[in-house]
N, C-alpha and C. Protein backbone atom coordinates (compact mmCIF):
# COMPACT_ATOMS: atom_id res chain seq x y z
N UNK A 1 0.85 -1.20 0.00
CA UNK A 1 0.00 0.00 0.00
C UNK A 1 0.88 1.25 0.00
N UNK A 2 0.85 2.06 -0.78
CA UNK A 2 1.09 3.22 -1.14
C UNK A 2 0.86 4.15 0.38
N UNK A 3 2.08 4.55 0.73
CA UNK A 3 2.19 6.16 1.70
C UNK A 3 2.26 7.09 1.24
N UNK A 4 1.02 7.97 1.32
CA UNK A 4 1.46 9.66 0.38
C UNK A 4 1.56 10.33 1.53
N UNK A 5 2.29 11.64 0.88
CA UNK A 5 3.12 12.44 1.89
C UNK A 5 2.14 13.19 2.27
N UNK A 6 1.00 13.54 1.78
CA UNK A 6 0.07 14.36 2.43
C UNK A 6 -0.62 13.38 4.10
N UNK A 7 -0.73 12.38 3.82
CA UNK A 7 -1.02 11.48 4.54
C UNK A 7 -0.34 11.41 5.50
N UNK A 8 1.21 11.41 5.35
CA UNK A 8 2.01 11.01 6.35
C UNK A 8 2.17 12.62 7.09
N UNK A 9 2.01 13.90 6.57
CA UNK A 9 2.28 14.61 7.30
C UNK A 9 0.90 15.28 8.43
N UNK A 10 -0.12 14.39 7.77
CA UNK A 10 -1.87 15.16 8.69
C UNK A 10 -1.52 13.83 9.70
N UNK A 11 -0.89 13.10 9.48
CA UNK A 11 -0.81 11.79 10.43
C UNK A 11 0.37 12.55 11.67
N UNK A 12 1.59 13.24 11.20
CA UNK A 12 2.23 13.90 12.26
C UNK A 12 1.33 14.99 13.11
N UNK A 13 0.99 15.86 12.36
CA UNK A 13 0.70 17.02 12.56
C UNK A 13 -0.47 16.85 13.64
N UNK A 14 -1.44 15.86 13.33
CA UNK A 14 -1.92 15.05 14.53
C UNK A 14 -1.48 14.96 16.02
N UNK A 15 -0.38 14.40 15.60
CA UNK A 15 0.08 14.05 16.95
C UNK A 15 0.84 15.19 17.41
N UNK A 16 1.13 15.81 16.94
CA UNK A 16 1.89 17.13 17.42
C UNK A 16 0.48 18.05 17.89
N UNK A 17 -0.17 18.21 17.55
CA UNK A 17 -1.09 19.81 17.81
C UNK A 17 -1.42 19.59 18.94
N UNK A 18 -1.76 18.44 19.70
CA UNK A 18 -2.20 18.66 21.17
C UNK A 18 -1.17 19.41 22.46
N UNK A 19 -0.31 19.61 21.85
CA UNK A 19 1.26 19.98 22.80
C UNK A 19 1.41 21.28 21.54
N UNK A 20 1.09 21.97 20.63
CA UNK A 20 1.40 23.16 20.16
C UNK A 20 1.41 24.21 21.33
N UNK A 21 0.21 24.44 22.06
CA UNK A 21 -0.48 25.24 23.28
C UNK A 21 0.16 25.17 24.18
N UNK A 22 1.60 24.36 24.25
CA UNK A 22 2.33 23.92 25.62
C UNK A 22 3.53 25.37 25.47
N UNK A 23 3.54 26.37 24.54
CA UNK A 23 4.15 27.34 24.26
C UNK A 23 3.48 28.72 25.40
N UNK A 24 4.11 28.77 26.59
CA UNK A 24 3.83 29.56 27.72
C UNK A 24 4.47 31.05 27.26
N UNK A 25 5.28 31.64 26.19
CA UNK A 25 5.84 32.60 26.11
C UNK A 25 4.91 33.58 24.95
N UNK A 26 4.82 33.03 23.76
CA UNK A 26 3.82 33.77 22.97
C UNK A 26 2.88 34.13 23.36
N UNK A 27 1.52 33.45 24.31
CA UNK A 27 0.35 34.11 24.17
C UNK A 27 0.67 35.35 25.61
N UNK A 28 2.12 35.23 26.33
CA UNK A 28 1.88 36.49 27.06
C UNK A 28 2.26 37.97 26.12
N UNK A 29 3.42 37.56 25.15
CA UNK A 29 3.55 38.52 24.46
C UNK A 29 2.17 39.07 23.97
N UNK A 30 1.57 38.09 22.95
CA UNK A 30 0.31 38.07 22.60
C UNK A 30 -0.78 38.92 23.43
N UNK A 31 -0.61 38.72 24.46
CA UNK A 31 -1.74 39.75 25.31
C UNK A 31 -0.93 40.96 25.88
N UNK A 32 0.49 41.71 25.56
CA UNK A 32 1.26 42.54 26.53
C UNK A 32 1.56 42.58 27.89
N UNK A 33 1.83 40.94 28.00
CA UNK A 33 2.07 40.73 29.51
C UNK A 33 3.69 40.46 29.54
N UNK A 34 3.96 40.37 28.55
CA UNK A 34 5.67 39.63 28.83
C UNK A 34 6.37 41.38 28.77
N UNK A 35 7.64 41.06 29.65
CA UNK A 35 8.38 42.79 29.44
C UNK A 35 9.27 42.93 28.38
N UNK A 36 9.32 43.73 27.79
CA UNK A 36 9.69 44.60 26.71
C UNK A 36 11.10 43.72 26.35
N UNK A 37 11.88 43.43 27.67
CA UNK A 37 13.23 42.67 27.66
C UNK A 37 13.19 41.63 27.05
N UNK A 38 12.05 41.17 26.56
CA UNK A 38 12.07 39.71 26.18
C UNK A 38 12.42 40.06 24.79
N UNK A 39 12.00 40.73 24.23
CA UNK A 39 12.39 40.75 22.45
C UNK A 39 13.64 41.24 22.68
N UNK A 40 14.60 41.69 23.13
CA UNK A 40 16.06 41.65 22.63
C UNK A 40 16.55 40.49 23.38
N UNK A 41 15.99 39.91 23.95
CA UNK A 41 16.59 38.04 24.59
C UNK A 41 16.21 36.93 23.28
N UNK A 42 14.82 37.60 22.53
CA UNK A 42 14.88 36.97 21.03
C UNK A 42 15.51 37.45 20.03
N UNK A 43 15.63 38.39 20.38
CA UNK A 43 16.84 38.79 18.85
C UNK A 43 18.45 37.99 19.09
N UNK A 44 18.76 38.41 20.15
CA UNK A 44 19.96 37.98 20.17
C UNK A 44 20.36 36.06 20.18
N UNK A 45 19.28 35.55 20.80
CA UNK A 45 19.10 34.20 20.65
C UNK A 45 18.98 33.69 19.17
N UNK A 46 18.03 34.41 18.54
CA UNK A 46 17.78 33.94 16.78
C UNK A 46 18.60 34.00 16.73
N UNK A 47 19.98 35.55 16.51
CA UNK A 47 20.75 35.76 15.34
C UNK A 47 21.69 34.32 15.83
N UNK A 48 22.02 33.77 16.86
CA UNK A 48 22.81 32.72 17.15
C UNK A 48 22.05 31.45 16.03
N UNK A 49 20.79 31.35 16.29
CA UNK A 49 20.20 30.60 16.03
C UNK A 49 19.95 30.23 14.55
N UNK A 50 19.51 31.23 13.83
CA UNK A 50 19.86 31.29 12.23
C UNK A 50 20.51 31.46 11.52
N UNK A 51 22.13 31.70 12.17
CA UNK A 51 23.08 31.66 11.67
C UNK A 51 23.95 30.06 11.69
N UNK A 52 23.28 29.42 12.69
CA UNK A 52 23.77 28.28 12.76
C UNK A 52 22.69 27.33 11.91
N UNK A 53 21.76 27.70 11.77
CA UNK A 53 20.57 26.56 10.73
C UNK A 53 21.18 27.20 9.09
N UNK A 54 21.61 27.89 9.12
CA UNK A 54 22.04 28.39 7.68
C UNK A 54 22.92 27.50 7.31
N UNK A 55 23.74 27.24 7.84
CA UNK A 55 25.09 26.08 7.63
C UNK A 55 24.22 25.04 7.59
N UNK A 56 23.57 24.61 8.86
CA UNK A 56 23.04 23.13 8.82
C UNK A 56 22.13 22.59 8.04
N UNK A 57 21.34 23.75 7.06
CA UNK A 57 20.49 23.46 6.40
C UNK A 57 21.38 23.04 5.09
N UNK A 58 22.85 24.11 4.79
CA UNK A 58 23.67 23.48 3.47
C UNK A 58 24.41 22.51 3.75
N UNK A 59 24.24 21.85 5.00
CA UNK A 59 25.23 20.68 5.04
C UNK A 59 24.08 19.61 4.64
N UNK A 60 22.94 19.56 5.03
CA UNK A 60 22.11 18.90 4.98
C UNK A 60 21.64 18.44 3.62
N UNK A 61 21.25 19.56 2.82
CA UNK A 61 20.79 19.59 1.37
C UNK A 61 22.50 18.91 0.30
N UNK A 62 23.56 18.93 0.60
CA UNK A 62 24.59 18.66 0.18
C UNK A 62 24.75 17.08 0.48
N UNK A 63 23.83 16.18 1.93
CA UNK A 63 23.71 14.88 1.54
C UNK A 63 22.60 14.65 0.71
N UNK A 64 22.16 15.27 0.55
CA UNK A 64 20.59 14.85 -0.62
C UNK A 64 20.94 14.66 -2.55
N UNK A 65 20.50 13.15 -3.00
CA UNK A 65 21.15 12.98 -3.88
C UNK A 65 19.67 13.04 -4.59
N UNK A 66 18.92 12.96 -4.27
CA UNK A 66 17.56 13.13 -4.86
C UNK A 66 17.37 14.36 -5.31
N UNK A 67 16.43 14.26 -6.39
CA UNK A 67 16.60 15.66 -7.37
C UNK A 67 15.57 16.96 -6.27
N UNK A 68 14.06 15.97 -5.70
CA UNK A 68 12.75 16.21 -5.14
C UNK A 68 13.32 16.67 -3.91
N UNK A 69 14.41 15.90 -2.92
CA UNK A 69 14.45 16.04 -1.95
C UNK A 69 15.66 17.47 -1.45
N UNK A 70 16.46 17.30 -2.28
CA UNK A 70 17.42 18.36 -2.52
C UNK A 70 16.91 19.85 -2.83
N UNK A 71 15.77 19.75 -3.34
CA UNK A 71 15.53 21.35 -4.15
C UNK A 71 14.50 21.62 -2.52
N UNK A 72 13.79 20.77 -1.92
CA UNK A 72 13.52 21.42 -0.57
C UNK A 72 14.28 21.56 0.33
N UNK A 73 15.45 21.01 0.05
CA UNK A 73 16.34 21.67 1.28
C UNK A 73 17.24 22.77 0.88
N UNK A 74 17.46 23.07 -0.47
CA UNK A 74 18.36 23.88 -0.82
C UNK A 74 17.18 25.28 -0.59
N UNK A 75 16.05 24.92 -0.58
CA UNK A 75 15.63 26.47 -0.46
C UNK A 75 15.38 26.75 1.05
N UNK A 76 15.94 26.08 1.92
CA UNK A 76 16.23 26.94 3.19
C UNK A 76 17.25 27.31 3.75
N UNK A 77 18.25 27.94 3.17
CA UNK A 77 19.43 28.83 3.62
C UNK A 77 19.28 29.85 2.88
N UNK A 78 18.83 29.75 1.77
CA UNK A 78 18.41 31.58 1.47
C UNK A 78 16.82 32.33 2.44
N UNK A 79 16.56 31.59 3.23
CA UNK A 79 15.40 31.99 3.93
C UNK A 79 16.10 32.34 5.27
N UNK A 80 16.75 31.90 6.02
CA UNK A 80 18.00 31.90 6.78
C UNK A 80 18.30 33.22 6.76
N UNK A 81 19.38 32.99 5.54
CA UNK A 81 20.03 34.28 5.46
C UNK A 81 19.27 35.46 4.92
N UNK A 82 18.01 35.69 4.55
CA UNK A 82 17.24 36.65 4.64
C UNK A 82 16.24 37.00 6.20
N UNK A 83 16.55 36.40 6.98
CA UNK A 83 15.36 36.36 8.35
C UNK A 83 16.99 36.76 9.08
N UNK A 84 18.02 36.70 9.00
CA UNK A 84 19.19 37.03 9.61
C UNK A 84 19.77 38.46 9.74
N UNK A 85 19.36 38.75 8.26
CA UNK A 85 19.42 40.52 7.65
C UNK A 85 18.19 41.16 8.55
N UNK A 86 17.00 40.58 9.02
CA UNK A 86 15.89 41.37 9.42
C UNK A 86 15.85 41.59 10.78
N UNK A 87 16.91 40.50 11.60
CA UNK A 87 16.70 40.52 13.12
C UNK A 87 17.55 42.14 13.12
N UNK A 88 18.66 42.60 12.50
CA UNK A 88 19.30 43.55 12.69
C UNK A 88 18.01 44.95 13.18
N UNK A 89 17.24 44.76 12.38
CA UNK A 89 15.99 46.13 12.59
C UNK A 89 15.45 45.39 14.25
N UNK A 90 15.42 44.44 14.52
CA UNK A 90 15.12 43.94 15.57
C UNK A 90 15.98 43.98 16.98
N UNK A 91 16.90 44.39 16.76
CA UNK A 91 18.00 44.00 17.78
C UNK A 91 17.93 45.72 17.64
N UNK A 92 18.48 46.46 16.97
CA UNK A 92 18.26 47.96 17.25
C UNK A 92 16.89 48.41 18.01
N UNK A 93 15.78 47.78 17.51
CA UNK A 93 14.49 48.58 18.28
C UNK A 93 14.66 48.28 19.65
N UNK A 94 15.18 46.88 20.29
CA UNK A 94 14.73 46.09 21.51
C UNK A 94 16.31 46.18 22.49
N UNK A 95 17.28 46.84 21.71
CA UNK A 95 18.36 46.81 22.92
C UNK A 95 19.07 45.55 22.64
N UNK A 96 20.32 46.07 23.50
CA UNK A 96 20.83 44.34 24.18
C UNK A 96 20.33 43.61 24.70
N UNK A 97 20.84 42.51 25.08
CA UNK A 97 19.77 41.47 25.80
C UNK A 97 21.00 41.78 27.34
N UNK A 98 20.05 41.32 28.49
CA UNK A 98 20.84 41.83 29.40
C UNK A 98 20.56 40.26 30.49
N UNK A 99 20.50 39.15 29.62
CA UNK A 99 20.00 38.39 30.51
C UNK A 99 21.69 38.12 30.93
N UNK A 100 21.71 36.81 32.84
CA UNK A 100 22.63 36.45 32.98
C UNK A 100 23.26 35.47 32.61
N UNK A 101 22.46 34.84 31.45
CA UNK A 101 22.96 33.69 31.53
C UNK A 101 23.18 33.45 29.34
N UNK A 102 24.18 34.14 29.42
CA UNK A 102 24.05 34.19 27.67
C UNK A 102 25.08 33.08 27.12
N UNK A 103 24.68 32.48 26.23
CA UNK A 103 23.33 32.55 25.75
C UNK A 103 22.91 31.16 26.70
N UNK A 104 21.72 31.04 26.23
CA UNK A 104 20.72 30.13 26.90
C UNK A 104 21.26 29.12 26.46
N UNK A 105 21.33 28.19 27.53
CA UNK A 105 21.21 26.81 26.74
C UNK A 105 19.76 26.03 26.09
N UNK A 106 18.80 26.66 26.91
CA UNK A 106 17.44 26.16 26.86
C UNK A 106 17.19 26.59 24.99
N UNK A 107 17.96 27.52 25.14
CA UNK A 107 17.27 28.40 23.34
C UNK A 107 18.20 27.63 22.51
N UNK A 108 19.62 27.26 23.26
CA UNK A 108 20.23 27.49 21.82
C UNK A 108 20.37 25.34 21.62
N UNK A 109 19.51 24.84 22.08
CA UNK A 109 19.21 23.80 21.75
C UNK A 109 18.99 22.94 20.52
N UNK A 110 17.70 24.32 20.33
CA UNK A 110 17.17 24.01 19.04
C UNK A 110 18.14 23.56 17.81
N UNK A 111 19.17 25.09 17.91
CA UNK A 111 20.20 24.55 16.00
C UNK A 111 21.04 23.27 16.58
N UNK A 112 21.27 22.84 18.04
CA UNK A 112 22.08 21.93 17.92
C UNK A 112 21.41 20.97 17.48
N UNK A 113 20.32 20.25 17.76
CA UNK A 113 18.85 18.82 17.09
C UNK A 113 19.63 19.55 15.86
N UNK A 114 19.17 20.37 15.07
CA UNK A 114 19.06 20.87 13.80
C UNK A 114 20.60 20.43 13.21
N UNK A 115 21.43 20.67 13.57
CA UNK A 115 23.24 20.27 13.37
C UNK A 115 23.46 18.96 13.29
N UNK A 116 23.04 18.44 14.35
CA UNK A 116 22.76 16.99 14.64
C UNK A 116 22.12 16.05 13.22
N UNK A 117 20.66 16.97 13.13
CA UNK A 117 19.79 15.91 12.11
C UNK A 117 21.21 16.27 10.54
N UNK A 118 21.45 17.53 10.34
CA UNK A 118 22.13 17.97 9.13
C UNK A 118 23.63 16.43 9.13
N UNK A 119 24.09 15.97 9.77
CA UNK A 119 25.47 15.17 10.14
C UNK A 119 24.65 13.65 9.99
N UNK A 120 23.31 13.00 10.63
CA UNK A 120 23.33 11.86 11.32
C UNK A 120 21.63 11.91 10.47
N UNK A 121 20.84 12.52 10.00
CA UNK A 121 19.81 11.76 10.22
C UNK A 121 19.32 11.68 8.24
N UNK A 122 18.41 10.71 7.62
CA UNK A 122 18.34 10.64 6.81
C UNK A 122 17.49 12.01 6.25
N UNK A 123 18.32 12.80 5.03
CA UNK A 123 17.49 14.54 4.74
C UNK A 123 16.00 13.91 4.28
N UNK A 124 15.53 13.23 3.91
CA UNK A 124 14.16 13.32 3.16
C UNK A 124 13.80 12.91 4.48
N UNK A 125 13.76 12.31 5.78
CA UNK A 125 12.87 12.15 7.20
C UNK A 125 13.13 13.62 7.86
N UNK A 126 14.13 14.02 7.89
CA UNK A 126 14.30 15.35 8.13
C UNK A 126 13.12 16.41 7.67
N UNK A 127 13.33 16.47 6.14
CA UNK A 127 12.57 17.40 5.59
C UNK A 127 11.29 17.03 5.93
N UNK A 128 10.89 16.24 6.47
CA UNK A 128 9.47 15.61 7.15
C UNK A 128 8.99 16.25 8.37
N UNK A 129 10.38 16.39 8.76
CA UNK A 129 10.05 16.52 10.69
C UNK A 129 10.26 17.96 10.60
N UNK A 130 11.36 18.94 9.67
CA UNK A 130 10.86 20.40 10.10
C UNK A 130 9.59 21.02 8.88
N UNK A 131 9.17 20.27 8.28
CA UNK A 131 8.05 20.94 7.60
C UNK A 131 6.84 20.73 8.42
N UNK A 132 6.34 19.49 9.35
CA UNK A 132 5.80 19.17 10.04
C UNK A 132 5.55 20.21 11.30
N UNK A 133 6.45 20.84 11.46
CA UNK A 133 6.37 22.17 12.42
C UNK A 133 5.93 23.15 11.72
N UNK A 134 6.38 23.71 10.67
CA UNK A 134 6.55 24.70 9.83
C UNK A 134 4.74 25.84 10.30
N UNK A 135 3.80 25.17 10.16
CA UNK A 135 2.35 25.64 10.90
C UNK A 135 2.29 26.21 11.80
N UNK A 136 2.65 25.84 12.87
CA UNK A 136 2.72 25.75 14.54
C UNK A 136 4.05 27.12 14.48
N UNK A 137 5.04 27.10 13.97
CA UNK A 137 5.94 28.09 14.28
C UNK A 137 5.32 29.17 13.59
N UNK A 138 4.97 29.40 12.12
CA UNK A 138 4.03 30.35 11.92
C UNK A 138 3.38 31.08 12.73
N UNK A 139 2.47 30.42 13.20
CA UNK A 139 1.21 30.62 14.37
C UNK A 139 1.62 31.37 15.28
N UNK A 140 2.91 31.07 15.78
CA UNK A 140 3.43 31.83 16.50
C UNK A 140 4.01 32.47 16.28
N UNK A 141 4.92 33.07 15.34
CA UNK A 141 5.47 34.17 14.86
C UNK A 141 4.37 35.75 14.31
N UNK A 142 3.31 34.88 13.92
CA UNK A 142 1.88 36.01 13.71
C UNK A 142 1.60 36.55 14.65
N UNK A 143 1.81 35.58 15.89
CA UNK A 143 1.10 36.10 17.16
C UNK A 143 1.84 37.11 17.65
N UNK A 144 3.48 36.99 17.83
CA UNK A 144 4.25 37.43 18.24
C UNK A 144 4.30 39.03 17.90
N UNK A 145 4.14 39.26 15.84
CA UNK A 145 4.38 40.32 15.27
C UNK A 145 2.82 40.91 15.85
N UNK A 146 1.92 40.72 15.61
CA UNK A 146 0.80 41.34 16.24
C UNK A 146 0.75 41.56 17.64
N UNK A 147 1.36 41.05 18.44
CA UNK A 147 1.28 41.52 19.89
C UNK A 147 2.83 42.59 19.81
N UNK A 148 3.52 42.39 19.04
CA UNK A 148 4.43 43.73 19.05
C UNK A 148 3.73 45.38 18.65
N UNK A 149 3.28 45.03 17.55
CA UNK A 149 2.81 46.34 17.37
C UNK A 149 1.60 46.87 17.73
N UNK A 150 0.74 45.94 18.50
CA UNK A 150 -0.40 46.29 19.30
C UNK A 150 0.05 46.77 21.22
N UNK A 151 0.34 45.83 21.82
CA UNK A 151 1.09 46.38 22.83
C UNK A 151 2.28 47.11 23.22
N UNK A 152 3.49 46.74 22.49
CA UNK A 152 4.95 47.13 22.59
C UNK A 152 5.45 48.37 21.74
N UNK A 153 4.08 48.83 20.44
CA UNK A 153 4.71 49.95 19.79
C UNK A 153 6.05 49.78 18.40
N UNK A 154 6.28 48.77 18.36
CA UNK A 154 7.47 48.40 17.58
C UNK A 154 6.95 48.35 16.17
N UNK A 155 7.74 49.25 15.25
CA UNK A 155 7.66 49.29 13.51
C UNK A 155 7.71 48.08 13.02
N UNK A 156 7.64 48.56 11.57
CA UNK A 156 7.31 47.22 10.61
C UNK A 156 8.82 46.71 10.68
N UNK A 157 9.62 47.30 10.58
CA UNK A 157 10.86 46.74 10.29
C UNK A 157 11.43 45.77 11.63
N UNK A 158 10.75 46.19 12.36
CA UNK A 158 11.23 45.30 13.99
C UNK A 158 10.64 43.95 14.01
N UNK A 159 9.26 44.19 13.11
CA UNK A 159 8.05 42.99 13.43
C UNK A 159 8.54 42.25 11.86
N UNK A 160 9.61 42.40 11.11
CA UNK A 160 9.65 41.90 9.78
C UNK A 160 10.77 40.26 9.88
N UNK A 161 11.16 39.89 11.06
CA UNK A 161 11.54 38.48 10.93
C UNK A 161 10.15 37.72 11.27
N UNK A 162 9.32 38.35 12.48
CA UNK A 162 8.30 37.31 12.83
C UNK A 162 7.27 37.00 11.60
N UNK A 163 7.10 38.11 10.97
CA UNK A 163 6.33 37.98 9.84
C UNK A 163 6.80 37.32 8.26
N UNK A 164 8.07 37.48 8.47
CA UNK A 164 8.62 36.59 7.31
C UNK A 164 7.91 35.34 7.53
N UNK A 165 8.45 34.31 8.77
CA UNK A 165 8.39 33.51 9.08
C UNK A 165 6.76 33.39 9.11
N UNK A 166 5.59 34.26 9.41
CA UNK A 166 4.48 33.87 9.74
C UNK A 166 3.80 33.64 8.10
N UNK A 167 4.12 33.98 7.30
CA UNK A 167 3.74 33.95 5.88
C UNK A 167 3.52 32.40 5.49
N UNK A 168 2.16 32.53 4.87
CA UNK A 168 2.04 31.16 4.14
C UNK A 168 2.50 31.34 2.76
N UNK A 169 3.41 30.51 2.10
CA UNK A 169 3.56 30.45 1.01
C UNK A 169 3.89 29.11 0.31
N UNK A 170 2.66 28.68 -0.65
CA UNK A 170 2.43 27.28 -1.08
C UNK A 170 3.39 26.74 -1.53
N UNK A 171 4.19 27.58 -2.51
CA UNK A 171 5.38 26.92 -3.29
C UNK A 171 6.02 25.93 -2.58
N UNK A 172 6.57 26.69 -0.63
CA UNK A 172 7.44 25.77 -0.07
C UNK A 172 6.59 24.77 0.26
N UNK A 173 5.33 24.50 0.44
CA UNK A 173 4.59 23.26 0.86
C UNK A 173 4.79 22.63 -0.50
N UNK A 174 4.82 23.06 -1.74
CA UNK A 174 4.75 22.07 -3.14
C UNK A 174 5.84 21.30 -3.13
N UNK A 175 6.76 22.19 -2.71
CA UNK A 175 8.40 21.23 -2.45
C UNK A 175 8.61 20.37 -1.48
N UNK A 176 7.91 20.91 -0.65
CA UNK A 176 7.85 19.86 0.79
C UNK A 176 7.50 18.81 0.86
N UNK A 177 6.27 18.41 0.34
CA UNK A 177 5.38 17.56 -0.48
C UNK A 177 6.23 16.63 -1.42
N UNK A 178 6.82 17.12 -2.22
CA UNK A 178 7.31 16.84 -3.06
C UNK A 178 8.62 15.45 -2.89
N UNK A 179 9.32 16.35 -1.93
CA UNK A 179 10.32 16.02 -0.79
C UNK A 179 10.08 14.59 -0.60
N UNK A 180 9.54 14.67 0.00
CA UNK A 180 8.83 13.68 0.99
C UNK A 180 8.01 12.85 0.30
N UNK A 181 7.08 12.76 -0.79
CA UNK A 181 6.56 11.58 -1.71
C UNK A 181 7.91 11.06 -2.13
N UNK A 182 8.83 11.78 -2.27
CA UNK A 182 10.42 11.32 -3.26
C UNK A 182 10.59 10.28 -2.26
N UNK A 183 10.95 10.64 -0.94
CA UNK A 183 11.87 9.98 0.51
C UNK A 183 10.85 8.33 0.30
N UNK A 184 9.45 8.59 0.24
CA UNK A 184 8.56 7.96 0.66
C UNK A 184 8.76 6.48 -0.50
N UNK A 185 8.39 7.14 -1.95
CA UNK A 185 8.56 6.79 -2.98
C UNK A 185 10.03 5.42 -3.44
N UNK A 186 11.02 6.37 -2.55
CA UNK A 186 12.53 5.51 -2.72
C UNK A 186 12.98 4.71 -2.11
N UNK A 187 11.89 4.62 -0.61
CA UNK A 187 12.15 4.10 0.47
C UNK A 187 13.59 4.47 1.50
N UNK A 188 13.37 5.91 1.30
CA UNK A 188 14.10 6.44 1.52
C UNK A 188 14.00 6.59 2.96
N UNK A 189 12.71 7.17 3.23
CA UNK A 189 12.12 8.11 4.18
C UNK A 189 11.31 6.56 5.04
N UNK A 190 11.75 6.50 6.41
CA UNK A 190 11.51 5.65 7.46
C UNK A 190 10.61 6.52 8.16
N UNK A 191 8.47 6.40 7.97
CA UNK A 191 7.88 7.00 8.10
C UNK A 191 7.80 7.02 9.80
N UNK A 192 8.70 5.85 10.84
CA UNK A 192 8.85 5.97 12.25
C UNK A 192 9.90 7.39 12.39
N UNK A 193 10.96 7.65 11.80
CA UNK A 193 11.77 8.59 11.60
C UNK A 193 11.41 9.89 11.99
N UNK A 194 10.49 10.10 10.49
CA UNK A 194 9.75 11.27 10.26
C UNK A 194 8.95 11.95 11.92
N UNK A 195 7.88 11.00 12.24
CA UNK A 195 7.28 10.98 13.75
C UNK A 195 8.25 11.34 14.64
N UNK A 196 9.52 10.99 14.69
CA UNK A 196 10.27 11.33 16.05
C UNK A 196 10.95 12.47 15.36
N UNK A 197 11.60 12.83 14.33
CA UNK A 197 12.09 14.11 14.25
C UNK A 197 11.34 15.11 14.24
N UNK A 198 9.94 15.13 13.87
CA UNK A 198 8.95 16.05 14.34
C UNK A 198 8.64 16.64 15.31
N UNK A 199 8.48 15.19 16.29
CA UNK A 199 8.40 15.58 17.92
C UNK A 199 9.62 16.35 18.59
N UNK A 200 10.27 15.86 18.10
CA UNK A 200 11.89 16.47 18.81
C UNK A 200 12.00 17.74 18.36
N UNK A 201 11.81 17.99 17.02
CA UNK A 201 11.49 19.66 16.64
C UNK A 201 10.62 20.32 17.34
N UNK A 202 9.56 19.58 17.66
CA UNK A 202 8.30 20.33 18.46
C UNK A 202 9.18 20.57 20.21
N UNK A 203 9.55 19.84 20.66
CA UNK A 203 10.21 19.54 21.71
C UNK A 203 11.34 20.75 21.77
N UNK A 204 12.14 20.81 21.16
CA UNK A 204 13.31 21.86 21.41
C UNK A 204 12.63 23.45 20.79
N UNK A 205 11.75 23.42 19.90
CA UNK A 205 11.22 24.69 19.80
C UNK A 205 10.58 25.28 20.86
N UNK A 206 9.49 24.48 21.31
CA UNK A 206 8.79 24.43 22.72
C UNK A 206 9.72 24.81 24.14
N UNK A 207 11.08 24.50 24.23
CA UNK A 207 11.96 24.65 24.84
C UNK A 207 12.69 25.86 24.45
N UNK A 208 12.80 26.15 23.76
CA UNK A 208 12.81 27.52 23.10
C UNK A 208 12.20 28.75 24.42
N UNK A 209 10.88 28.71 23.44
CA UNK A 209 10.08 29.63 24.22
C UNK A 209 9.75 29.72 25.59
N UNK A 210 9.77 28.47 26.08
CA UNK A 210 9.62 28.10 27.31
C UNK A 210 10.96 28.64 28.44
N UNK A 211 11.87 28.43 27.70
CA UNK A 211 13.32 29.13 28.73
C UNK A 211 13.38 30.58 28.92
N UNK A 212 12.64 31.28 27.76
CA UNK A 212 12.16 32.62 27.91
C UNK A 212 11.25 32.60 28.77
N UNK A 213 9.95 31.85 29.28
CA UNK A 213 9.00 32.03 29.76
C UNK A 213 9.46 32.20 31.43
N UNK A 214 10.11 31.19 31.82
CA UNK A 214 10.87 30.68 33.03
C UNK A 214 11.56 32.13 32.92
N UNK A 215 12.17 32.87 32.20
CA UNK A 215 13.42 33.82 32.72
C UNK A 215 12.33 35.33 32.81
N UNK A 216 11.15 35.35 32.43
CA UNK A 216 10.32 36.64 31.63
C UNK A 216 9.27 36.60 32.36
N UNK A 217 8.54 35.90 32.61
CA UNK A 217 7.63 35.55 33.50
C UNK A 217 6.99 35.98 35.09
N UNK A 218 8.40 35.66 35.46
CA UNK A 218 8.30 35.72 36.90
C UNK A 218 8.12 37.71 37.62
């Protein structure tokens, strides 16, 4: 029986959405409860952060010998390095970050999974497990840019990484898709794989926000 990738990813995405809501840091931004300090504790965390998925995304796409699976990974380091150029308007509006403990380990988790999958894990289960998020981080990046310029006052140019990122745009789902029928198709893609690199993305993103929440919160 035939696995299509649309299938295999409403089958993740499933199991992921009940734990999306486990993100304690956005909906305070979201309502103007978190302090002002928190967006230069995210700027300075990203620029660590997308400067290191920029590499890991071309180390990654450089094991991909597949024509399907390669052209979705090669188009995320020019997304990278354009969301990298935008934190700069971000890091000027919001200050230094003045936390004590720089950088986080809790934040900077995330590109290491991400480094990790780029070295050790098969790219077409990969391209499974961060497209499988790809929704859920949206969601929250919308939330984020709208609770900036509704509570916090911050320009377009400050709110222009969250909104990069919050943008739907089909093309990368056509490739994604694409990706991933290839992985599926070649027997490439170990659809147990896919399920745990998802979760683990959901897991260290979630940890993400959450180490902000713990430091912002209180």
């Amino acid at each position: 029986m035939t696995l299509y990738a649309r299938d295999l990813l409403d089958g993740i995405q499933a199991e992921l959405a009940p734990h999306d809501d486990d993100n304690r840091m956005v909906p305070l931004i979201a309502v103007g409860k978190a302090p002002r300090a928190v967006f230069a504790a995210i700027a300075a965390e990203e620029q660590r952060i997308t400067g290191s998925d920029w590499r890991s995304f071309h180390a990654m796409a450089a094991r991909a010998d597949e024509p399907h699976i390669r052209a979705f990974l090669d188009g995320l380091p020019p997304g990278e390095r354009q969301a990298l150029a935008m934190l700069d308007a971000l890091v000027a509006a919001a200050g230094p970050d003045q936390g004590m403990s720089l950088p986080r380990a809790g934040c900077q988790a995330y590109p290491a999974y991400v480094a990790w999958l780029a070295l050790n894990a098969e790219p077409a289960a990969a391209a499974a497990g961060i497209y499988a998020n790809v929704a859920a981080f949206g969601r929250y990046c919308g939330a984020v840019a709208d609770g900036m310029r509704t509570h916090y006052e911050f320009d377009d140019p400050a709110c222009a990484f969250f909104e990069f990122f919050a943008a739907d745009i089909p093309e990368v789902e056509q490739r994604a898709l694409a990706a991933i029928q290839a992985g599926l198709d070649t027997g490439r893609l170990n659809p147990n794989d896919a399920h745990l690199y998802a979760r683990l993305f959901q897991d260290y993103e979630l940890m993400f926000w959450n180490t902000l929440a713990d430091e912002f919160s209180g």
